[in-house]
Protein backbone atom coordinates (compact mmCIF):
# COMPACT_ATOMS: atom_id res chain seq x y z
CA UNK A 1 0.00 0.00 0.00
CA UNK A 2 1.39 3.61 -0.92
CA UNK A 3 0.56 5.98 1.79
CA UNK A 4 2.91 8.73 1.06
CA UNK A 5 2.24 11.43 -1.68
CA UNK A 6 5.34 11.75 -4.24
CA UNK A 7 5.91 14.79 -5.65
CA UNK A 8 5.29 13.86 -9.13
CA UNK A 9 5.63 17.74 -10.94
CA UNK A 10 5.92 21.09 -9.90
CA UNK A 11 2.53 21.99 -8.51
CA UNK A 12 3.03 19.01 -6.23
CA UNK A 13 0.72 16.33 -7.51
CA UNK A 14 -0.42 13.83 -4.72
CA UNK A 15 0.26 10.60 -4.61
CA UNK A 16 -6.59 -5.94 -12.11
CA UNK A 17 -9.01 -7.42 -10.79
CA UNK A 18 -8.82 -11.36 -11.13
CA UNK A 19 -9.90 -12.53 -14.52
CA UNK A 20 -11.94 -15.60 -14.88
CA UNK A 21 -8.75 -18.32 -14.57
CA UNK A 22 -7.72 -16.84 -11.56
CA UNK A 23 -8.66 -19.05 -8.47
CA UNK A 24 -10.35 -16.90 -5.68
CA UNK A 25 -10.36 -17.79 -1.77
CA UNK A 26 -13.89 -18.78 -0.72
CA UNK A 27 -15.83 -17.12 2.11
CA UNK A 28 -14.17 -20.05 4.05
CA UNK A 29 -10.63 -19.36 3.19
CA UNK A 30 -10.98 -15.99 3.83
CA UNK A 31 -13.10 -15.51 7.04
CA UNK A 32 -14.67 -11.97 7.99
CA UNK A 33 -14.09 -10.37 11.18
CA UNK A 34 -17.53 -10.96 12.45
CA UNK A 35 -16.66 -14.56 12.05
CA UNK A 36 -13.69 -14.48 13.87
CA UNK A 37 -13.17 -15.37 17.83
CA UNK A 38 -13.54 -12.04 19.65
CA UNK A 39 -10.27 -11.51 20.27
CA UNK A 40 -8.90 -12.11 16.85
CA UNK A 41 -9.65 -8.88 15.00
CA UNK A 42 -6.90 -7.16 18.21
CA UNK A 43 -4.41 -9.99 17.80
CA UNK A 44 -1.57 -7.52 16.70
CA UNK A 45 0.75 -8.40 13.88
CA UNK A 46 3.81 -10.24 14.16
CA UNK A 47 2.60 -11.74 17.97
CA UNK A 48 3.06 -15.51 17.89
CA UNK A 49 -0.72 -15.89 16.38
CA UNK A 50 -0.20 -14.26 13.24
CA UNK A 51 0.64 -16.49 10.06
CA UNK A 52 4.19 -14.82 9.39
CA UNK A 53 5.58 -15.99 13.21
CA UNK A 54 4.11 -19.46 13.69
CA UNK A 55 4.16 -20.40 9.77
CA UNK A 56 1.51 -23.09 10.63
CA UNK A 57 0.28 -23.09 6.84
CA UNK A 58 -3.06 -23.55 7.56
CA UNK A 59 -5.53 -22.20 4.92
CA UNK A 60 -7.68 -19.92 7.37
CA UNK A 61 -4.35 -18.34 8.97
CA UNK A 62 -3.00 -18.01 5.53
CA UNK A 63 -5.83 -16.40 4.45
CA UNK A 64 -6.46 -14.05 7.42
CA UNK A 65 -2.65 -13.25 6.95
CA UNK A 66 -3.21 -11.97 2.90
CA UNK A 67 -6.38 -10.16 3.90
CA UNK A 68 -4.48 -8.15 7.42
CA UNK A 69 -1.21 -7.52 4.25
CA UNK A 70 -4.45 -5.81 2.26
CA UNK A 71 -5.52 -3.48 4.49
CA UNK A 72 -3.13 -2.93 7.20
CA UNK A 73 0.12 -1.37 6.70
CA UNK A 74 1.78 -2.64 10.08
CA UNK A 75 1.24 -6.37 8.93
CA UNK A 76 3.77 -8.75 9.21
CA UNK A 77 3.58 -10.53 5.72
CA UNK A 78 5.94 -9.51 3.07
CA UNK A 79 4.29 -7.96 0.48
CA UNK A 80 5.00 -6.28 -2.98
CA UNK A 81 2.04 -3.39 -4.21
CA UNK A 82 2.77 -2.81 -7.42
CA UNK A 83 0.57 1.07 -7.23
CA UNK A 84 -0.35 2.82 -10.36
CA UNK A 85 -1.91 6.81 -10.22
CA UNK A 86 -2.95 8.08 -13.61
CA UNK A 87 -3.92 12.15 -12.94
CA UNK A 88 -5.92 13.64 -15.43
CA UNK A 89 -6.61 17.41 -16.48
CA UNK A 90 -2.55 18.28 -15.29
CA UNK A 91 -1.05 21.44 -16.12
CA UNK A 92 -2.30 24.23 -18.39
CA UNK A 93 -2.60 22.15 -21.23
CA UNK A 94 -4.87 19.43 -18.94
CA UNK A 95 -2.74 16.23 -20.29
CA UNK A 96 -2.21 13.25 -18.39
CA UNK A 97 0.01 12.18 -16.34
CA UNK A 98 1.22 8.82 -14.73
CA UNK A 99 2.70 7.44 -11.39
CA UNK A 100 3.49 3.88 -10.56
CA UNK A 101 5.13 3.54 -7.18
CA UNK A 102 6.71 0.03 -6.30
CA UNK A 103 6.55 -0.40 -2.77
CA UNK A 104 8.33 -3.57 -0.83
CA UNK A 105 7.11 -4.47 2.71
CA UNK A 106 9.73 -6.19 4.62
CA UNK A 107 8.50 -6.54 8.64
CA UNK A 108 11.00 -7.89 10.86
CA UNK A 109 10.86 -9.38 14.36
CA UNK A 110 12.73 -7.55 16.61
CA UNK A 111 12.42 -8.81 20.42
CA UNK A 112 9.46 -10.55 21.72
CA UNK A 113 7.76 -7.20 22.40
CA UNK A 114 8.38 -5.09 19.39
CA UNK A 115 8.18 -5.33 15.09
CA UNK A 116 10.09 -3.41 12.49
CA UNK A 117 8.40 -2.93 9.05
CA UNK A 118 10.01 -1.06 6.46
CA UNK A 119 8.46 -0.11 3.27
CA UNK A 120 10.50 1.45 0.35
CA UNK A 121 8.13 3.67 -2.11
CA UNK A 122 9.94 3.80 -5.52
CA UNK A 123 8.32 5.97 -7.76
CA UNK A 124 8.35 5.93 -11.78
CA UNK A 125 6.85 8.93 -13.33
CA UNK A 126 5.83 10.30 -16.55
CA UNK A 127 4.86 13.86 -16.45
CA UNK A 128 3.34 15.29 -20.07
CA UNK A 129 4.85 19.01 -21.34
CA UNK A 130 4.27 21.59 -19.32
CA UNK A 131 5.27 24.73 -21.15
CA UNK A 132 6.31 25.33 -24.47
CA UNK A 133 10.31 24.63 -23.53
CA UNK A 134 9.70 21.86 -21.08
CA UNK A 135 8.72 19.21 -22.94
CA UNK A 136 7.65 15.75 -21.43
CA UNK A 137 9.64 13.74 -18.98
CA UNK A 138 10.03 9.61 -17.75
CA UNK A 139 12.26 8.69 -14.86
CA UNK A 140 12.83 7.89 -11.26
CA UNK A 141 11.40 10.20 -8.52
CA UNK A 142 12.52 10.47 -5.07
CA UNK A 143 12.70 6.73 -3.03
CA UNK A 144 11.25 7.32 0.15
CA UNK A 145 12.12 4.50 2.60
CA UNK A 146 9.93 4.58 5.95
CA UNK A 147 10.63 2.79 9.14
CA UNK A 148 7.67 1.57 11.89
CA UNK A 149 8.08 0.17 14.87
CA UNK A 150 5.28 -1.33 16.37
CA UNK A 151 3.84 -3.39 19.33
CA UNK A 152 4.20 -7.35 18.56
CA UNK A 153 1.09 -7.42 21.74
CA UNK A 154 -0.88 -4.15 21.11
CA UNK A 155 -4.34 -3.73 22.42
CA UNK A 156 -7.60 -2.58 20.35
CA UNK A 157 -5.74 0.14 18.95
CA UNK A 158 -2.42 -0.99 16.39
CA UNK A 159 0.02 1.40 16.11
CA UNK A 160 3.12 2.20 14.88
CA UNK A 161 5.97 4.98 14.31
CA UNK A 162 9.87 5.77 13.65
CA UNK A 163 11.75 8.14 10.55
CA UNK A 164 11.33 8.38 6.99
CA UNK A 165 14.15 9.57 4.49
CA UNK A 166 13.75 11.02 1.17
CA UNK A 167 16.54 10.38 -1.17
CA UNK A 168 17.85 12.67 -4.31
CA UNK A 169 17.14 10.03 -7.11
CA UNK A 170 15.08 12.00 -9.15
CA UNK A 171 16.49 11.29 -12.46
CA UNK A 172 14.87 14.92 -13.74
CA UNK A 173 14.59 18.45 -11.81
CA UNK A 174 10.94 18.40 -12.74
CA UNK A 175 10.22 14.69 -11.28
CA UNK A 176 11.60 15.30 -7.73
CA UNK A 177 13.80 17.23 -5.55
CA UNK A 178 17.11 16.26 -5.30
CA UNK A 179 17.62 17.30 -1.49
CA UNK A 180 18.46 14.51 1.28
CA UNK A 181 16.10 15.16 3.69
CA UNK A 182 13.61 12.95 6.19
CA UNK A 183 10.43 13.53 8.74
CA UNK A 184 8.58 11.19 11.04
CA UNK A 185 4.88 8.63 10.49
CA UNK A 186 3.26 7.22 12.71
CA UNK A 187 0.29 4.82 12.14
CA UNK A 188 -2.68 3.68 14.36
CA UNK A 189 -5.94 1.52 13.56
CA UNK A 190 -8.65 -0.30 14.89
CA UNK A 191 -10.25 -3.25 13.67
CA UNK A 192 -14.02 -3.75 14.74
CA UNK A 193 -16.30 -6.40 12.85
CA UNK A 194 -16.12 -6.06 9.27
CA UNK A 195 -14.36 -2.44 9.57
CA UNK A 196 -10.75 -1.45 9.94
CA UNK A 197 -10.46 2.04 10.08
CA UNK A 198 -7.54 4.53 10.82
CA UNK A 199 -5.25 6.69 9.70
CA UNK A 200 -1.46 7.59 8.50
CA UNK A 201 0.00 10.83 9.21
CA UNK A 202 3.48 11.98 8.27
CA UNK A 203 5.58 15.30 7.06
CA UNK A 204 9.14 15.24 5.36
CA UNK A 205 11.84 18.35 4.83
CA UNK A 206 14.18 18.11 2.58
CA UNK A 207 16.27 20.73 1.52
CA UNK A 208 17.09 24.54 2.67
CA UNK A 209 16.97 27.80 0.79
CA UNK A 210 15.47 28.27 -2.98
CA UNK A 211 15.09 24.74 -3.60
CA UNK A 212 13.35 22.49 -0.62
CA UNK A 213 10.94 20.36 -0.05
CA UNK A 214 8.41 20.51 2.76
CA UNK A 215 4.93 18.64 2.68
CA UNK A 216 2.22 16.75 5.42
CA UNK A 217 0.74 13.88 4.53
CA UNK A 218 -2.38 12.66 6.04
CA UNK A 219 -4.03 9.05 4.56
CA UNK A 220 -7.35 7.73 6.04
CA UNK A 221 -7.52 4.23 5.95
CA UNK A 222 -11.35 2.71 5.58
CA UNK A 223 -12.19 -0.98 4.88
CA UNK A 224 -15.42 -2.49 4.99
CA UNK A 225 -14.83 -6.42 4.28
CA UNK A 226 -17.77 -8.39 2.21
CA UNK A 227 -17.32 -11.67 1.88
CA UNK A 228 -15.60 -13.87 -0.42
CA UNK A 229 -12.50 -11.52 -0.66
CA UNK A 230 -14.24 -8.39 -1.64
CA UNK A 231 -14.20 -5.16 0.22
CA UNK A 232 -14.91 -1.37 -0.18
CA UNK A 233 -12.33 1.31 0.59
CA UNK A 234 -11.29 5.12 0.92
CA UNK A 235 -7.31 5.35 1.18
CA UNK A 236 -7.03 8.09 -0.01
CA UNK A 237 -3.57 11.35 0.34
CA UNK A 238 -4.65 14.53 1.38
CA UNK A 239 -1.45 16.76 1.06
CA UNK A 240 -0.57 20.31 2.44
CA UNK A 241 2.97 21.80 0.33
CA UNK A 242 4.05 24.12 3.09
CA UNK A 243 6.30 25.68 0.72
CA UNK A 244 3.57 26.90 -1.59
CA UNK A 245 1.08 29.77 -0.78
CA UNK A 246 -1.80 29.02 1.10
CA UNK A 247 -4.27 29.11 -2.09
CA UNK A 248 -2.02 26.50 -3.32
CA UNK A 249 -1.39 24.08 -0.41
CA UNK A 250 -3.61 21.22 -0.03
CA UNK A 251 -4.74 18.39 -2.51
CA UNK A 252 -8.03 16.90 -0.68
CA UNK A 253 -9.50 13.80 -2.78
CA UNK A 254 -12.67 12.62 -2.55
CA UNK A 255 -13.96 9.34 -4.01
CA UNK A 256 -13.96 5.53 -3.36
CA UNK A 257 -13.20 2.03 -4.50
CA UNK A 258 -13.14 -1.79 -4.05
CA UNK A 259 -10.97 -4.67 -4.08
CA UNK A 260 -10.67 -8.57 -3.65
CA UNK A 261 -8.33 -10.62 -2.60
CA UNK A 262 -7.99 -14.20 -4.51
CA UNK A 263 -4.94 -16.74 -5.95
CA UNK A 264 -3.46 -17.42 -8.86
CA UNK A 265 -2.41 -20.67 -8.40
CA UNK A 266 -0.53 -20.81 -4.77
CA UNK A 267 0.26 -17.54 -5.20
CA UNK A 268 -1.99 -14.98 -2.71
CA UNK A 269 -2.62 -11.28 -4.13
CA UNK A 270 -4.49 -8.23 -3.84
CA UNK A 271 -6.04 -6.04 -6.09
CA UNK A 272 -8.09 -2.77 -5.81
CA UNK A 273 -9.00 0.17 -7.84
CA UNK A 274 -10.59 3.69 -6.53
CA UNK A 275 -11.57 6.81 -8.26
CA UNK A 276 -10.84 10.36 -7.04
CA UNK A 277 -12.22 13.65 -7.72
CA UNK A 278 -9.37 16.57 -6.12
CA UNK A 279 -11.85 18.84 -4.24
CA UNK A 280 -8.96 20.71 -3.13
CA UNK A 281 -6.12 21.24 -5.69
CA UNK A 282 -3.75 23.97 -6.06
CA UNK A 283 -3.22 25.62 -9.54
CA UNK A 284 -2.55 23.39 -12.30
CA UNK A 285 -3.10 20.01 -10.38
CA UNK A 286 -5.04 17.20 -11.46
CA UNK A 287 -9.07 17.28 -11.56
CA UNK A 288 -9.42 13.40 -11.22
CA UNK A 289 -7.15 10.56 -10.31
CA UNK A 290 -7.72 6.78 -11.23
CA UNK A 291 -5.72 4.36 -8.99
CA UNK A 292 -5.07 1.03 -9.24
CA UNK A 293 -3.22 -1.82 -7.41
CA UNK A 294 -1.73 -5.53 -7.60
CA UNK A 295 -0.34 -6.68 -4.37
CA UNK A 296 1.51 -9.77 -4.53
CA UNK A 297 1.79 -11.01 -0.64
CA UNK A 298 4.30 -13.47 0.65
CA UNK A 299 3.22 -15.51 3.49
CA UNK A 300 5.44 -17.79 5.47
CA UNK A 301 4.12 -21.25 5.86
């Protein structure tokens, strides 16, 4: 899951389903909350119930694992979203442009007590022409590696927190800002029936003088889970660019989606797509964004 916003061009632009041969987990394979014992929607990831630590390999903890690497970005399960953001109506021309961010999930057990998960957000851009002597642009924007430690025992709320970095690998002036720089997240959510609900906040600085880099980033996470994989969601970045003028500042999007998860073969994935309309957007953002996602999760057995 991407939960940061990459700055994709200079107005700071925030930032598939299984075809009929795919195999899909049935309501049994991939159990709802409601369904579950009472305590298992606050078992916290990476404690010695969760599928990545015991590696029993049974079908309902495998399952329960892929569904928790969905939704919940303090899981335990390595993972692999594959996160594509096509903006529309960018710039004064109003052309299209195109982010897909790569974004490994590797959690680690620390100590009995504690969890690291890192997730690295590599982001591949194309940004259309923007005036008449900047024409259009593909690369590599800036990696942004984030760090969470969290409870292995939490309660009824998860949580997590710890640094982020932001790295000059923008392989164009226009598709990043090549400025070391870092901020903190933190993460907390709550699980309760079919819902899991919460939120990601974060901010990262990066740079000093003309050239810097300084934006929040605030994700609400919303699942409601149907059954036999499916689910509705709002995940959705709101951004505030504190170096822009306060006209220009925040990108709010509104909208919705839905996703399953199901198998291809053996192998457990995720995929999603939601719809935004950019209710806030400073000059020259986009109008509309169109997101979609294949997750391809890893779970010990």
């Amino acid at each position: 899951m991407g939960l940061v916003a990459i700055n994709l061009c200079p107005v700071a632009l925030t930032v598939l389903l299984p075809t009929p041969l795919c195999s899909t987990m049935s309501a049994q394979d991939l159990p709802s909350n409601a369904d579950s014992p009472p305590e298992q929607p606050q078992t916290p990831v990476g404690s010695p119930a969760s599928s990545a630590s015991t590696g029993t390999g049974s079908e309902d903890t495998v399952a329960a694992a892929v569904k928790d690497a969905a939704q919940n970005p303090l899981a335990s399960t390595i993972s692999v979203p594959l996160q594509n953001n096509t903006f529309f109506n960018v710039g004064p021309y109003r052309r299209t442009e195109n982010g897909l961010l790569i974004q490994p999930v590797i959690p680690f057990k620390l100590t009995e007590d504690w969890n690291l998960i890192t997730r690295t957000i590599v982001p591949v851009i194309y940004q259309p022409q923007s005036s008449p002597s900047q024409g259009s642009e593909f690369g590599l924007g800036n990696i942004n590696p984030q760090v969470f430690l969290s409870p292995a025992r939490s309660g009824q709320i998860i949580w997590g927190g710890g640094p982020q970095l932001w790295l000059p690998t923008a392989t164009n002036k226009t598709l990043g800002v090549n400025k070391f720089g870092g901020g903190p997240a933190a993460v907390a959510l709550t699980k309760r029936g079919h819902w899991l609900v919460g939120a990601l906040v974060g901010n990262v600085w990066a740079g000093t003088g003309g050239t810097h880099y300084n934006q929040m980033t605030i994700t609400p996470l919303v699942f409601y889970n149907i059954q036999k994989g499916w689910y509705v969601m709002y995940v959705a970045n709101m951004t505030a660019n504190w170096v822009a003028s306060a006209d220009d500042r925040w990108t709010v999007p509104v909208g919705a989606g839905f996703g399953r998860v199901f198998k291809v073969g053996k192998q457990p994935l995720n995929a999603r797509a939601q719809i935004f309309n950019n209710v806030l957007r400073p000059n020259g953002g986009p109008a509309w964004t169109l997101q979609t996602q294949l997750q391809f999760v890893f779970v010990k057995k």
